[in-house]
ModelCIF file with pLDDT and N, C-alpha, C, O atoms, coordinates in Angstrom:
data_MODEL
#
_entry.id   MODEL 
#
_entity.id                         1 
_entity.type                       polymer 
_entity.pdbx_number_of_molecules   1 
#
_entity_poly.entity_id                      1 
_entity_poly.type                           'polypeptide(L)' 
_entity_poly.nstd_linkage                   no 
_entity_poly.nstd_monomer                   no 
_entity_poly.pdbx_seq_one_letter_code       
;(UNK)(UNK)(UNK)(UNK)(UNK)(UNK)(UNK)(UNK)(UNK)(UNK)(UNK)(UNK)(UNK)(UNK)(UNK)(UNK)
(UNK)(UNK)(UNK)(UNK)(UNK)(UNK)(UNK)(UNK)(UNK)(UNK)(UNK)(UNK)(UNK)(UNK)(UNK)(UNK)
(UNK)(UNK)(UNK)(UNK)(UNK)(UNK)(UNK)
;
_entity_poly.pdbx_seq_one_letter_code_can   XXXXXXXXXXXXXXXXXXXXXXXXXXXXXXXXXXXXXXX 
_entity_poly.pdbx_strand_id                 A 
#
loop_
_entity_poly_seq.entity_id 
_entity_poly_seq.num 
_entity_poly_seq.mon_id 
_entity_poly_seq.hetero 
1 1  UNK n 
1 2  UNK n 
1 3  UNK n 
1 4  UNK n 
1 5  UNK n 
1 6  UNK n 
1 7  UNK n 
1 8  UNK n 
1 9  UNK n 
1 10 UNK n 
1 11 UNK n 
1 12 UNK n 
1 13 UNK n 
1 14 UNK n 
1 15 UNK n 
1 16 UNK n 
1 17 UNK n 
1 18 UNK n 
1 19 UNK n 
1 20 UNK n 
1 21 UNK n 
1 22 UNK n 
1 23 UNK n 
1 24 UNK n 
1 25 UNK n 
1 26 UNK n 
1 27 UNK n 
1 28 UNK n 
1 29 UNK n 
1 30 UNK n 
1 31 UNK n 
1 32 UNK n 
1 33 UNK n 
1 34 UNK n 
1 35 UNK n 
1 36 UNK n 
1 37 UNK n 
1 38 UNK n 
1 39 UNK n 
#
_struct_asym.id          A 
_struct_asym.entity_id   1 
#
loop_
_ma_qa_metric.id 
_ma_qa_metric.mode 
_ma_qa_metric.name 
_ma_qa_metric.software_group_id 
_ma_qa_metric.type 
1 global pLDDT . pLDDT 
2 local  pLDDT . pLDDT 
#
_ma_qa_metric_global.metric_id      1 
_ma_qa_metric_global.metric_value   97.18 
_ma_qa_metric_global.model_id       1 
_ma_qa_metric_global.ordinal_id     1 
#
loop_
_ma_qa_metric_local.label_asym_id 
_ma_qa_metric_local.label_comp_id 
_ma_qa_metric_local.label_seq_id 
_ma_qa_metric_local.metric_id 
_ma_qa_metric_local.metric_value 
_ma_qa_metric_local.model_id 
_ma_qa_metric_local.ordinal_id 
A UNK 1  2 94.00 1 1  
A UNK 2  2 96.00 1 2  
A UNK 3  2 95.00 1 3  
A UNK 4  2 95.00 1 4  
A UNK 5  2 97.00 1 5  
A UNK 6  2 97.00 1 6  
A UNK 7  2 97.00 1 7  
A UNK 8  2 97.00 1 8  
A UNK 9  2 98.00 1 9  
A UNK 10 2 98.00 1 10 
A UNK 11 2 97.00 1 11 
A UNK 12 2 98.00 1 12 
A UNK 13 2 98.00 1 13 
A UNK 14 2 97.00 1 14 
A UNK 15 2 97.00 1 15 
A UNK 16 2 98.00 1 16 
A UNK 17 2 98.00 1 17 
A UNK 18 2 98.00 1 18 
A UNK 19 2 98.00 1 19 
A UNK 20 2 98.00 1 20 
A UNK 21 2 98.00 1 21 
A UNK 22 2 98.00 1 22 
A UNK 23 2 98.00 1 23 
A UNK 24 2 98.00 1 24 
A UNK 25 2 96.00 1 25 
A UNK 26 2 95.00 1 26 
A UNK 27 2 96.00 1 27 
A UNK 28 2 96.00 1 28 
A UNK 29 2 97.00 1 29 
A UNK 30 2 98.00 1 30 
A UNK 31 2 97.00 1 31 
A UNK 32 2 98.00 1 32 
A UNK 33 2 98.00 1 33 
A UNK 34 2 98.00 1 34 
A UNK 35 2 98.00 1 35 
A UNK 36 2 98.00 1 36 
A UNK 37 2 98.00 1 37 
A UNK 38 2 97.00 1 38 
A UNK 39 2 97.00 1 39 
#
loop_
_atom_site.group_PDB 
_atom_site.id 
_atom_site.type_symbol 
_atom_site.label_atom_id 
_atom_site.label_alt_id 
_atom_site.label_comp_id 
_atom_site.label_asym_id 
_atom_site.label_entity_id 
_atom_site.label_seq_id 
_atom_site.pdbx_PDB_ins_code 
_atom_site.Cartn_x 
_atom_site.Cartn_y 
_atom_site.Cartn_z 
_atom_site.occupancy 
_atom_site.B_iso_or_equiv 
_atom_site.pdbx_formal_charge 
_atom_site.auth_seq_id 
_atom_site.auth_comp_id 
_atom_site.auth_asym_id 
_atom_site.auth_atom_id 
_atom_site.pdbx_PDB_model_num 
ATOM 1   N N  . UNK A 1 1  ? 80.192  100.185 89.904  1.00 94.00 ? 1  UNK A N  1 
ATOM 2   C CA . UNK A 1 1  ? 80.653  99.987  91.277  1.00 94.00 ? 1  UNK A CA 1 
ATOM 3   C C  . UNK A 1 1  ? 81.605  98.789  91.365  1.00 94.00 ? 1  UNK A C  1 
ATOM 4   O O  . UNK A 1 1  ? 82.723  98.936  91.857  1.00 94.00 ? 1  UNK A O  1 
ATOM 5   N N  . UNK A 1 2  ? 81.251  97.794  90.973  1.00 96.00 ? 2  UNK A N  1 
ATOM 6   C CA . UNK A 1 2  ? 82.079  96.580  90.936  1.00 96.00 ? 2  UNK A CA 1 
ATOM 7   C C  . UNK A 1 2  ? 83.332  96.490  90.218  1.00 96.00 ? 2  UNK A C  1 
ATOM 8   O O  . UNK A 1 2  ? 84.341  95.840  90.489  1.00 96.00 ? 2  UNK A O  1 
ATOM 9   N N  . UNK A 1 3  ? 82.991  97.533  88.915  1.00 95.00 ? 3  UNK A N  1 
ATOM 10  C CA . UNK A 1 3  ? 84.582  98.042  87.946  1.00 95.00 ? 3  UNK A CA 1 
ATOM 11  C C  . UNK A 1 3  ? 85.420  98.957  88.837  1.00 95.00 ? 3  UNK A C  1 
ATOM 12  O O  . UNK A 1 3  ? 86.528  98.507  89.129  1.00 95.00 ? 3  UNK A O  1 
ATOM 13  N N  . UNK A 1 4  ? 85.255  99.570  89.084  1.00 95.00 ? 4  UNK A N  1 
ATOM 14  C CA . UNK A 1 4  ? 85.872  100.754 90.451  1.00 95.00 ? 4  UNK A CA 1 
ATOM 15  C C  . UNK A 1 4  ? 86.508  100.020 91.603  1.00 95.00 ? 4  UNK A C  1 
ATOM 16  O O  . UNK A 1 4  ? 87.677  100.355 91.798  1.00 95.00 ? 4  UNK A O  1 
ATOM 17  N N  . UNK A 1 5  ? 85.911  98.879  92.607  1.00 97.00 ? 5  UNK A N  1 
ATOM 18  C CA . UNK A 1 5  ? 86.097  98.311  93.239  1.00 97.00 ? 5  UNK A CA 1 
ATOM 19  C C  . UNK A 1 5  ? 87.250  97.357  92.901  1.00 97.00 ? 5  UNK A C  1 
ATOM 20  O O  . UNK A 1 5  ? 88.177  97.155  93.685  1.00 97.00 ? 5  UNK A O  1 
ATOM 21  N N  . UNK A 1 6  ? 87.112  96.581  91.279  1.00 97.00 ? 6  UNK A N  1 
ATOM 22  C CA . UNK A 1 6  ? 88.089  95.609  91.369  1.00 97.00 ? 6  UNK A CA 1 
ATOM 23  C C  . UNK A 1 6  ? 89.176  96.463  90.932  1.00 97.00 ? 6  UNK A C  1 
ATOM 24  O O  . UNK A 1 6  ? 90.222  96.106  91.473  1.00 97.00 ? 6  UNK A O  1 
ATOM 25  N N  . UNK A 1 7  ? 89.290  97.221  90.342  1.00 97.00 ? 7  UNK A N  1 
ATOM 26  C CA . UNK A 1 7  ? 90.500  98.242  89.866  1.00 97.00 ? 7  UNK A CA 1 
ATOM 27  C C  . UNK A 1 7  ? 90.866  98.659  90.947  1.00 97.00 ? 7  UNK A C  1 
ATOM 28  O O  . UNK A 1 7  ? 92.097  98.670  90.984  1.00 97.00 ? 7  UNK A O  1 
ATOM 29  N N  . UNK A 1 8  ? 90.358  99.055  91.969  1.00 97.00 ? 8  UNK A N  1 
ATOM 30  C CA . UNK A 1 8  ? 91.126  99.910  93.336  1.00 97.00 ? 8  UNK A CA 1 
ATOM 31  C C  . UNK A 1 8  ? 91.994  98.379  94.523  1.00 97.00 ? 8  UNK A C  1 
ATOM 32  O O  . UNK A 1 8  ? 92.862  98.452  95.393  1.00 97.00 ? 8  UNK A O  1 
ATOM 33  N N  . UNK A 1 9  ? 91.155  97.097  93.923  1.00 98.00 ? 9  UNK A N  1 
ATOM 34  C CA . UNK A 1 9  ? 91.648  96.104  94.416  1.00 98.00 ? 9  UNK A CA 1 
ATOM 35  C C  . UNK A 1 9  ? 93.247  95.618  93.476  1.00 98.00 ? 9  UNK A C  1 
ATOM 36  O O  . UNK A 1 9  ? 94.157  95.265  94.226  1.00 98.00 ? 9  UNK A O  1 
ATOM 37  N N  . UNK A 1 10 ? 93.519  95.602  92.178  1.00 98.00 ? 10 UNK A N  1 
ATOM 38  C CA . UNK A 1 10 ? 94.119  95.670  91.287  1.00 98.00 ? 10 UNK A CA 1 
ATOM 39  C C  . UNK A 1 10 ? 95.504  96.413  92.011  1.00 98.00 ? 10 UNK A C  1 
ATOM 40  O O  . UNK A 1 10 ? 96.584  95.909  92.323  1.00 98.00 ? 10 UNK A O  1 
ATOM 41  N N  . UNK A 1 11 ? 95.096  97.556  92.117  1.00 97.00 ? 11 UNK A N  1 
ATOM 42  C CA . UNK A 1 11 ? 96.103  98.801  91.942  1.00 97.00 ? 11 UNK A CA 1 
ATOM 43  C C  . UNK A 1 11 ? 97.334  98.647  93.538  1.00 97.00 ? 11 UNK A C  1 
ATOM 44  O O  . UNK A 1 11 ? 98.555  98.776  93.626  1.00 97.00 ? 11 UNK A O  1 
ATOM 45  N N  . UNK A 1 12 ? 96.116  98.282  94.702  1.00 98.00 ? 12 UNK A N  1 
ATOM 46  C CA . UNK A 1 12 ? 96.696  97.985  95.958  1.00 98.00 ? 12 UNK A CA 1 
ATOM 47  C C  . UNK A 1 12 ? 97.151  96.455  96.028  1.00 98.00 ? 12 UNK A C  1 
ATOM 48  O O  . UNK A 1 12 ? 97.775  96.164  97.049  1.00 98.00 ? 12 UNK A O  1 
ATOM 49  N N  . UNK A 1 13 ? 96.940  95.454  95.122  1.00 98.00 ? 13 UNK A N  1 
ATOM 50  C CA . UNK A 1 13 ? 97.431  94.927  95.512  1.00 98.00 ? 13 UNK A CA 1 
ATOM 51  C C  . UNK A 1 13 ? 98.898  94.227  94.553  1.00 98.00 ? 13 UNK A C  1 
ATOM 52  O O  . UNK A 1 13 ? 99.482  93.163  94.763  1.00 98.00 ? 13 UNK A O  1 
ATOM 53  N N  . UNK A 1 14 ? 99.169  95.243  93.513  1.00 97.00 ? 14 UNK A N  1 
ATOM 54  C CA . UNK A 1 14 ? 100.216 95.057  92.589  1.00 97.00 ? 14 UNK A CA 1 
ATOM 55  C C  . UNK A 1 14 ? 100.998 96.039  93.617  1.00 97.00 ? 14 UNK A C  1 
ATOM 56  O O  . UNK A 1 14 ? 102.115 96.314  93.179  1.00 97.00 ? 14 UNK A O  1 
ATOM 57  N N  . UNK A 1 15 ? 100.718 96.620  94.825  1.00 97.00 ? 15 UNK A N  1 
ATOM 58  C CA . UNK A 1 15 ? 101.550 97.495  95.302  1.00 97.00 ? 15 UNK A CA 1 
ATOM 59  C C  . UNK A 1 15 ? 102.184 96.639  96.726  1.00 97.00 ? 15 UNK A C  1 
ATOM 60  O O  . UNK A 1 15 ? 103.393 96.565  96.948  1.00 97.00 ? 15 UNK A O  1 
ATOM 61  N N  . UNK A 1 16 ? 101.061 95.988  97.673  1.00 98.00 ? 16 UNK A N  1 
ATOM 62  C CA . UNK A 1 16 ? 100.828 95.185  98.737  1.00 98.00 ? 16 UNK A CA 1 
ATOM 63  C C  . UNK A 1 16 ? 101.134 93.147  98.804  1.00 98.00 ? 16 UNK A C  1 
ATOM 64  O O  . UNK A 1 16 ? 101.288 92.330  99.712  1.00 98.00 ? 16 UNK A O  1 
ATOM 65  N N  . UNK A 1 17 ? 101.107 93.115  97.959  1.00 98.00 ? 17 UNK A N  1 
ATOM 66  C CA . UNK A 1 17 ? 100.834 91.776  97.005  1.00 98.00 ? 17 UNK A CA 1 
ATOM 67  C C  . UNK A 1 17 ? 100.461 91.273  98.137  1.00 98.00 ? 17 UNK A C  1 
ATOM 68  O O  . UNK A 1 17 ? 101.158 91.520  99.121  1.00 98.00 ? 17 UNK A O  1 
ATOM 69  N N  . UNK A 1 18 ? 99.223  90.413  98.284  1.00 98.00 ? 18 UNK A N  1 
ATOM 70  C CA . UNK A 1 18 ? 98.187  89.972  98.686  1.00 98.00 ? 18 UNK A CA 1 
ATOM 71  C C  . UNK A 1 18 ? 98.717  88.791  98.418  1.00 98.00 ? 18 UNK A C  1 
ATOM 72  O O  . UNK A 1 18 ? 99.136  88.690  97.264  1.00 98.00 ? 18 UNK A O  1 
ATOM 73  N N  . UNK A 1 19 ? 98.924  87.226  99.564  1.00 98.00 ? 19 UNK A N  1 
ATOM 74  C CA . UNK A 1 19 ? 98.441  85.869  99.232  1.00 98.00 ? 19 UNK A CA 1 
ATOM 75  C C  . UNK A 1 19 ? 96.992  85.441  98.886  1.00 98.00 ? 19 UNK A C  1 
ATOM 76  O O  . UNK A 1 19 ? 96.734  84.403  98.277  1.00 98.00 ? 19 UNK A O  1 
ATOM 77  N N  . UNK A 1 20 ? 96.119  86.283  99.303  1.00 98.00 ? 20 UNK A N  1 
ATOM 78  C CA . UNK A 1 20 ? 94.297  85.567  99.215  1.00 98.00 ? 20 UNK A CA 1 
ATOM 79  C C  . UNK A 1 20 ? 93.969  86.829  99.197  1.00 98.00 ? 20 UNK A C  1 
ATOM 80  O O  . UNK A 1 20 ? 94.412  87.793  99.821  1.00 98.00 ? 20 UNK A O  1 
ATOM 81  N N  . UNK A 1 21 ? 92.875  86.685  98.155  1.00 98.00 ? 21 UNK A N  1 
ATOM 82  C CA . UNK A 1 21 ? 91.664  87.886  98.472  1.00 98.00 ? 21 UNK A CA 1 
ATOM 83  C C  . UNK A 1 21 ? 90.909  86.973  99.211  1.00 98.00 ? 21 UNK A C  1 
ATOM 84  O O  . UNK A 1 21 ? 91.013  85.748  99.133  1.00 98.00 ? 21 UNK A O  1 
ATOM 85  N N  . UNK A 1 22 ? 89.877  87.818  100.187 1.00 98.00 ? 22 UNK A N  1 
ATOM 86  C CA . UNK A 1 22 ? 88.584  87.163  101.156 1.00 98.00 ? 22 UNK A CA 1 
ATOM 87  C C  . UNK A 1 22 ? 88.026  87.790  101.069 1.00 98.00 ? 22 UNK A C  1 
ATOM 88  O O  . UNK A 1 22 ? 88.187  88.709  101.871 1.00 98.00 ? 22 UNK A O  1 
ATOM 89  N N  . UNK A 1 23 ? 86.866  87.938  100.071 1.00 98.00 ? 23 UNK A N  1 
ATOM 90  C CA . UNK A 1 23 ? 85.321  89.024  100.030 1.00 98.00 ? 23 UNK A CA 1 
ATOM 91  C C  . UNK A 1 23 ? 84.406  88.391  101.360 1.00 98.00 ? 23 UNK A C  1 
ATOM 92  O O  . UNK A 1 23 ? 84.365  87.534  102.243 1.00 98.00 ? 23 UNK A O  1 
ATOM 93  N N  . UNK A 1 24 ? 83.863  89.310  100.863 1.00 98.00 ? 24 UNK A N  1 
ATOM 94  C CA . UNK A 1 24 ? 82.213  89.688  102.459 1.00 98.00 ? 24 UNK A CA 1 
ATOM 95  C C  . UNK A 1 24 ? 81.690  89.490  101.361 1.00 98.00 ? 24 UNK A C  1 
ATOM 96  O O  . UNK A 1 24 ? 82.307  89.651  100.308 1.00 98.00 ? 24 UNK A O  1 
ATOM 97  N N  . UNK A 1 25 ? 80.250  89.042  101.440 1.00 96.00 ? 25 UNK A N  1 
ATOM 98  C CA . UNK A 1 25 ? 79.087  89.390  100.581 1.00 96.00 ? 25 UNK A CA 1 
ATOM 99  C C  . UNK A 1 25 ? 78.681  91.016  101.474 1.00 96.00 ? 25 UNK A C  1 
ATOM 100 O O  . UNK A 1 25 ? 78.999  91.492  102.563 1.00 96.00 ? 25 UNK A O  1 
ATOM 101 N N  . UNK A 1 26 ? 77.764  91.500  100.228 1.00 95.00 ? 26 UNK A N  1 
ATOM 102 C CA . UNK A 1 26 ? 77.202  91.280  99.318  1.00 95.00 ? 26 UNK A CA 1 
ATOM 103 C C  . UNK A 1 26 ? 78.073  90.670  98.152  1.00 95.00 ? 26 UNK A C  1 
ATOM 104 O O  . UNK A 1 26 ? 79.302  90.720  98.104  1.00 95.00 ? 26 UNK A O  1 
ATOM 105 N N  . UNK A 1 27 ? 77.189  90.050  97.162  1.00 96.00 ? 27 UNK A N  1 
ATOM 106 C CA . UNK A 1 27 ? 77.877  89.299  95.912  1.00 96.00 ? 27 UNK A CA 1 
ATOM 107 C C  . UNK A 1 27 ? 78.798  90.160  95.481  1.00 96.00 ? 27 UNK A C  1 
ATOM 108 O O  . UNK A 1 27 ? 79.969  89.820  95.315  1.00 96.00 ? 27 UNK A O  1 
ATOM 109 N N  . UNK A 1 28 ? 78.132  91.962  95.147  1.00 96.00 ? 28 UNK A N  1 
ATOM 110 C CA . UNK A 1 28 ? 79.015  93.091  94.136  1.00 96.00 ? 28 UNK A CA 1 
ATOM 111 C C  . UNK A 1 28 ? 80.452  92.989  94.519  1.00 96.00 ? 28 UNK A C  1 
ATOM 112 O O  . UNK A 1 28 ? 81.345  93.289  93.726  1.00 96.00 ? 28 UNK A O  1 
ATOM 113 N N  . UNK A 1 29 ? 80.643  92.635  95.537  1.00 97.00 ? 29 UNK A N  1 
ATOM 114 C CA . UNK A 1 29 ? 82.176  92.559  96.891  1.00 97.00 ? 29 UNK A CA 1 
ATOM 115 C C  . UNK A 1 29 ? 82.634  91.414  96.206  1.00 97.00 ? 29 UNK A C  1 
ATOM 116 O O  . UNK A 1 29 ? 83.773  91.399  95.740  1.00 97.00 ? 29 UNK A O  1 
ATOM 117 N N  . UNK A 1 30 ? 81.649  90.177  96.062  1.00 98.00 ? 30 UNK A N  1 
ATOM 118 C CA . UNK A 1 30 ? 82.441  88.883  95.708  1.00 98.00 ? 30 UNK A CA 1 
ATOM 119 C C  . UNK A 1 30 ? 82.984  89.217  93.934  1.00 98.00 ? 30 UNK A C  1 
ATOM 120 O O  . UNK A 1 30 ? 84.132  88.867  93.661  1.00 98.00 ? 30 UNK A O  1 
ATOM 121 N N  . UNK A 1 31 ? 82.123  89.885  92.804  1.00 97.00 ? 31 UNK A N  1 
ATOM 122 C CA . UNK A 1 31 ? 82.303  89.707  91.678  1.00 97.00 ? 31 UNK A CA 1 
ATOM 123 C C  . UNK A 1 31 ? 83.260  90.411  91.670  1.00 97.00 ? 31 UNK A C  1 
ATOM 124 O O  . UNK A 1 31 ? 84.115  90.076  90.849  1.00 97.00 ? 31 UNK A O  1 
ATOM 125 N N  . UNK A 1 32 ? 83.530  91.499  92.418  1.00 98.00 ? 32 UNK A N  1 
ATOM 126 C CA . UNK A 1 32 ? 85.079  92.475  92.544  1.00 98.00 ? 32 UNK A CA 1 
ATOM 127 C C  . UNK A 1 32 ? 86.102  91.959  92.745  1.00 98.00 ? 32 UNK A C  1 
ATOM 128 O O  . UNK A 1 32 ? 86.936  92.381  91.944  1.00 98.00 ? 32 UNK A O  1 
ATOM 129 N N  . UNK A 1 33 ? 86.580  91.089  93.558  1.00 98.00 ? 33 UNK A N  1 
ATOM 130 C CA . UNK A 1 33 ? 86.932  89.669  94.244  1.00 98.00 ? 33 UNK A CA 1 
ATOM 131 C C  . UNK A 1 33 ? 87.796  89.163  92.881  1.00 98.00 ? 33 UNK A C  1 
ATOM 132 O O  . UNK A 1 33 ? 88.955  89.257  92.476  1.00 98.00 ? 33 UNK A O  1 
ATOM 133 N N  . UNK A 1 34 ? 86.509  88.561  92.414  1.00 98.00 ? 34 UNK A N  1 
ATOM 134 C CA . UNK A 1 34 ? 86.825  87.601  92.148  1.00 98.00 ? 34 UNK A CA 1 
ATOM 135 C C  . UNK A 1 34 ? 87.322  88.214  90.542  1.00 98.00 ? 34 UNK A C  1 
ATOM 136 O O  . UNK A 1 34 ? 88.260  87.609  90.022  1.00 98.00 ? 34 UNK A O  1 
ATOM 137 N N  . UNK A 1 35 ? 86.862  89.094  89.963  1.00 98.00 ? 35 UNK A N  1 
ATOM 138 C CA . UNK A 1 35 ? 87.410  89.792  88.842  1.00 98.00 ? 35 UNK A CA 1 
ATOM 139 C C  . UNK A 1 35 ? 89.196  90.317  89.142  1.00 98.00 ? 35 UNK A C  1 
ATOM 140 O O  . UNK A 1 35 ? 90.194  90.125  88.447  1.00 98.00 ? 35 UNK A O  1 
ATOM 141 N N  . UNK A 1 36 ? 89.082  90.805  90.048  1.00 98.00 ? 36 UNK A N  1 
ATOM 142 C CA . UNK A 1 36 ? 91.044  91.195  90.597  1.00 98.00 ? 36 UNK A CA 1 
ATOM 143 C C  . UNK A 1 36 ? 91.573  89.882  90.891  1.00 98.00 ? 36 UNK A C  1 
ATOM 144 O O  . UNK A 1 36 ? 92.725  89.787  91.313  1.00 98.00 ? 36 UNK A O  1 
ATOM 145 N N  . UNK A 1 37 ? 90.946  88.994  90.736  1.00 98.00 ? 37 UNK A N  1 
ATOM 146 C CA . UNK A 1 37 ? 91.793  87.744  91.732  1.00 98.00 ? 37 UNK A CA 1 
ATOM 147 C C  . UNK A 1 37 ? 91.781  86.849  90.042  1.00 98.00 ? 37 UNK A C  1 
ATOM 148 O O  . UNK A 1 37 ? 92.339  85.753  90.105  1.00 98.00 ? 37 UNK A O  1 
ATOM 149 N N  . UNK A 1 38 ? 91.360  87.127  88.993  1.00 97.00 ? 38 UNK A N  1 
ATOM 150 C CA . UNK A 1 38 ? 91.860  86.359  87.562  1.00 97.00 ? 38 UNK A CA 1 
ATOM 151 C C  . UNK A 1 38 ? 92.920  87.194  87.377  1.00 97.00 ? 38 UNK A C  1 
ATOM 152 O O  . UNK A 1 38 ? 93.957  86.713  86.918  1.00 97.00 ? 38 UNK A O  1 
ATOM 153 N N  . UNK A 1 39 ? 92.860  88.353  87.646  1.00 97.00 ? 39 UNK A N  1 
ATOM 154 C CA . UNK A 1 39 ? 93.625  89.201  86.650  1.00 97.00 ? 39 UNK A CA 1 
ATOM 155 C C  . UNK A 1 39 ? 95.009  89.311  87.770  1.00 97.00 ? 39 UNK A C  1 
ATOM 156 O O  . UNK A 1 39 ? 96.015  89.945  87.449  1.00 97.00 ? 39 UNK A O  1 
#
């Protein structure tokens, strides 16, 4: 769930380019987060 999540975060935002990600908890939201937001 969290691999799926940061990849679909990845994909929209090499398209959107994003200044900040801002997760919600639950954590799975933050580790998604925060996995698209190194890469």
């Amino acid at each position: 769930e969290v691999s799926a999540h940061a990849n679909a975060i990845v994909e929209l935002a090499r398209q959107w380019r994003p200044d900040v990600l801002h997760a919600h908890s639950p954590a799975l939201a933050g580790l998604a987060a925060i996995r698209a937001g190194r890469k």
